[in-house]
C-alpha atoms as a PDB file:
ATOM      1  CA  UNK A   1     226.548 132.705  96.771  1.00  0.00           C
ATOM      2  CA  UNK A   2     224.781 136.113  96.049  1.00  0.00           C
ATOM      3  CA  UNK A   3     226.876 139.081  96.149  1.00  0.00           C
ATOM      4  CA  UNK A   4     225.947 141.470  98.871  1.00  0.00           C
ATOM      5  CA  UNK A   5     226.739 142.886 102.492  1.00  0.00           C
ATOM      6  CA  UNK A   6     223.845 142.611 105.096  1.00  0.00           C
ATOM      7  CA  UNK A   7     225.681 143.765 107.785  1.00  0.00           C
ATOM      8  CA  UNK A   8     228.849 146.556 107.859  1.00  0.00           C
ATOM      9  CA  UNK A   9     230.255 146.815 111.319  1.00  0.00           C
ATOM     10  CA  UNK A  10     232.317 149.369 112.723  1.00  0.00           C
ATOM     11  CA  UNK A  11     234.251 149.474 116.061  1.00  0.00           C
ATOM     12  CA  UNK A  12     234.208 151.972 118.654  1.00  0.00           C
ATOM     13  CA  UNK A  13     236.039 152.856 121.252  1.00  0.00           C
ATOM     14  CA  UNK A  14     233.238 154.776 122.881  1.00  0.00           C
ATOM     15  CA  UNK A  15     229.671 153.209 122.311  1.00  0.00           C
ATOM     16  CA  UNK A  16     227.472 155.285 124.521  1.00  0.00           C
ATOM     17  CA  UNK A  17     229.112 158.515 122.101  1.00  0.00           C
ATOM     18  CA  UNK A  18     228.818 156.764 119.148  1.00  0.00           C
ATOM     19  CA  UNK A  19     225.586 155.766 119.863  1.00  0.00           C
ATOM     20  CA  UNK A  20     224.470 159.390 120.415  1.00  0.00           C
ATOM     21  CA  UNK A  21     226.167 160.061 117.011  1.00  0.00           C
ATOM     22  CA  UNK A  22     224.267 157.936 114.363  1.00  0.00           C
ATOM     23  CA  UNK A  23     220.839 158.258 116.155  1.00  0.00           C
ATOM     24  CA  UNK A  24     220.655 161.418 117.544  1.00  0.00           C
ATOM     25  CA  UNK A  25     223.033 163.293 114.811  1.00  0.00           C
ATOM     26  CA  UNK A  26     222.393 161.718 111.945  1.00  0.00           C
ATOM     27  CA  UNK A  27     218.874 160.790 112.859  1.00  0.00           C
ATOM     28  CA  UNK A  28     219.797 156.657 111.978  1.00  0.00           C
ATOM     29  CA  UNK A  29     217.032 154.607 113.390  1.00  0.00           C
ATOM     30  CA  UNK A  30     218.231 151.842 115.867  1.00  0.00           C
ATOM     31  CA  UNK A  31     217.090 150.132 119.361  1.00  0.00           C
ATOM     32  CA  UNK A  32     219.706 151.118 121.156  1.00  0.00           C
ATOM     33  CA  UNK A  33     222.501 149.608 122.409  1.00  0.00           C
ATOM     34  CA  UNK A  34     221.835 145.323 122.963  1.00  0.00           C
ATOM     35  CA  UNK A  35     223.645 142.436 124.463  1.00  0.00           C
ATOM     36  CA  UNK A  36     224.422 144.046 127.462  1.00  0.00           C
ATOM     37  CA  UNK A  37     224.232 140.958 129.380  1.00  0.00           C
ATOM     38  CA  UNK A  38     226.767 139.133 127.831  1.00  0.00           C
ATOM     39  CA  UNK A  39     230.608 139.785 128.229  1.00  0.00           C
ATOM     40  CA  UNK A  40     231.400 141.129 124.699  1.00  0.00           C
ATOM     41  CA  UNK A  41     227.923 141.438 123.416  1.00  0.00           C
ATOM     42  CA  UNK A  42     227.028 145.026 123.483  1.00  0.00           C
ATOM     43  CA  UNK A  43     226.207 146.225 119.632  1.00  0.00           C
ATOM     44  CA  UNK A  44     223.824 148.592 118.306  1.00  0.00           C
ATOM     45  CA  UNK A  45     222.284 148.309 114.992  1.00  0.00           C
ATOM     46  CA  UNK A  46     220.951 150.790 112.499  1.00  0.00           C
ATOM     47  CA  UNK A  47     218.543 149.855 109.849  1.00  0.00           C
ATOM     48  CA  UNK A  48     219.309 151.278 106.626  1.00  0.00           C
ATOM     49  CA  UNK A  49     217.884 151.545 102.929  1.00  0.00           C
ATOM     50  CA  UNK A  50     217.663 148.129 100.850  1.00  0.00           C
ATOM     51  CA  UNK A  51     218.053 146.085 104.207  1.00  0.00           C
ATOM     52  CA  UNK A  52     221.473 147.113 104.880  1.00  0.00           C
ATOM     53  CA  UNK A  53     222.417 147.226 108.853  1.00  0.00           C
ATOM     54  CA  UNK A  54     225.277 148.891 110.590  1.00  0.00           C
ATOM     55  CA  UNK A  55     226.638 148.041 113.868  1.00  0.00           C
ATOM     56  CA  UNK A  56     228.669 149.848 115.840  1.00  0.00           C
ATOM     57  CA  UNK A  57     230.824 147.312 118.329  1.00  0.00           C
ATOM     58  CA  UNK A  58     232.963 148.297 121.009  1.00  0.00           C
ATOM     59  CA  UNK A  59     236.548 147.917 119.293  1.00  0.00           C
ATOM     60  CA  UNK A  60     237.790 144.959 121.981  1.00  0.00           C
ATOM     61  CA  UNK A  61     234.757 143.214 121.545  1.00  0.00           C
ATOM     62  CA  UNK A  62     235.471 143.529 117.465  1.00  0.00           C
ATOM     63  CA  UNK A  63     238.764 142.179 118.298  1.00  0.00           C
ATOM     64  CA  UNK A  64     238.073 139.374 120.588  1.00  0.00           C
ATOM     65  CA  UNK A  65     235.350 137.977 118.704  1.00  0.00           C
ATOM     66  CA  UNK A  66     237.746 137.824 115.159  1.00  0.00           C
ATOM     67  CA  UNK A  67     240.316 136.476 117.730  1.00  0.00           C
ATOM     68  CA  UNK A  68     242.676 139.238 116.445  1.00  0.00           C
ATOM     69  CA  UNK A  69     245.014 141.551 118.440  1.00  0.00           C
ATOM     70  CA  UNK A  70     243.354 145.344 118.488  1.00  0.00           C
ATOM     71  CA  UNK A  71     245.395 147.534 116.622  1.00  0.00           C
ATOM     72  CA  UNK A  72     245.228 151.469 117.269  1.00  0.00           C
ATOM     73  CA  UNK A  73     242.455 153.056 115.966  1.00  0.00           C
ATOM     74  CA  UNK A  74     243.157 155.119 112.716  1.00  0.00           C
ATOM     75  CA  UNK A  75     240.548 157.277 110.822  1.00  0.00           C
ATOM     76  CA  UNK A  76     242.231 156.485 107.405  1.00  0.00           C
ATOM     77  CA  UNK A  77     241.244 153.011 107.383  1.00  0.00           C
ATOM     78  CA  UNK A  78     237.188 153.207 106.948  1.00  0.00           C
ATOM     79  CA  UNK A  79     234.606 155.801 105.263  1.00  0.00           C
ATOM     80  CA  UNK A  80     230.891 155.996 105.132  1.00  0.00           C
ATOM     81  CA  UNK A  81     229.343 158.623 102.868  1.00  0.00           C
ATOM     82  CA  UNK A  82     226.119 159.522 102.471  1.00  0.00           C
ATOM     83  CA  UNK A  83     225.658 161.712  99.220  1.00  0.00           C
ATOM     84  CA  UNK A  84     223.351 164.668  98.832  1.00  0.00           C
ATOM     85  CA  UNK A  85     222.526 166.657  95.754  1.00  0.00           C
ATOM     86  CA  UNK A  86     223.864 170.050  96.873  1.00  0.00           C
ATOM     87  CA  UNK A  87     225.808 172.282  98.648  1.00  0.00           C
ATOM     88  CA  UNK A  88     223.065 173.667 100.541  1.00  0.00           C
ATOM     89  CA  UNK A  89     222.358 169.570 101.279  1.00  0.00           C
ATOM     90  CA  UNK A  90     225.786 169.016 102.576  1.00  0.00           C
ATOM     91  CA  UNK A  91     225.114 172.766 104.734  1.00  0.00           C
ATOM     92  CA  UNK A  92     221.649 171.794 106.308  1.00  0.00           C
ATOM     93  CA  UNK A  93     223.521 168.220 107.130  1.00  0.00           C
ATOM     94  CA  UNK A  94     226.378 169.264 108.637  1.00  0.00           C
ATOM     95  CA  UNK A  95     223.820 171.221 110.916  1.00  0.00           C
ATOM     96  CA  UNK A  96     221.785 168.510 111.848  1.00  0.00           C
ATOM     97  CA  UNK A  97     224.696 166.579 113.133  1.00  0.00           C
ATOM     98  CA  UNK A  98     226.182 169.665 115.160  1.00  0.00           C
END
């Protein structure tokens, strides 16, 4: 097997607003939300650099499909970053997603 992650998948409670988040704040390119039609199919997938995707998954979809109970959601467990060169970087960023 080669070492790697295609795919990094995070649950969310709210789709539509996370949605609106990674395309329309942080300017991630994606389809839109997908698999309406079945019962816990809705996703929506990102492209990234290097052929990485993210998803983001409704979190009781995320937990019936890994047949696991859903736990309360807690911001210490995950972090993205995305690393820019400079302050001013991190400034005009931060603006962007406002």
């Amino acid at each position: 097997m080669k070492p790697r992650i295609s795919v990094i998948t995070l649950g969310a409670d709210d789709l539509e607003r996370s949605l609106k988040f990674y395309r329309d704040g942080l300017g991630l390119p994606t389809e839109g939300i997908i698999g309406t039609e079945f019962e816990h199919g809705a996703v929506a997938f990102f492209e990234l650099e290097g052929g990485l995707r993210l998803a983001i998954w409704k979190r009781r979809d995320l937990a019936h499909d890994s047949r696991l109970p859903q736990t309360p959601a807690s911001p210490t467990e995950f972090s993205l970053a995305h690393n820019v060169g400079s302050r001013e970087e991190v400034d005009q960023l931060m603006a962007e997603v406002r």
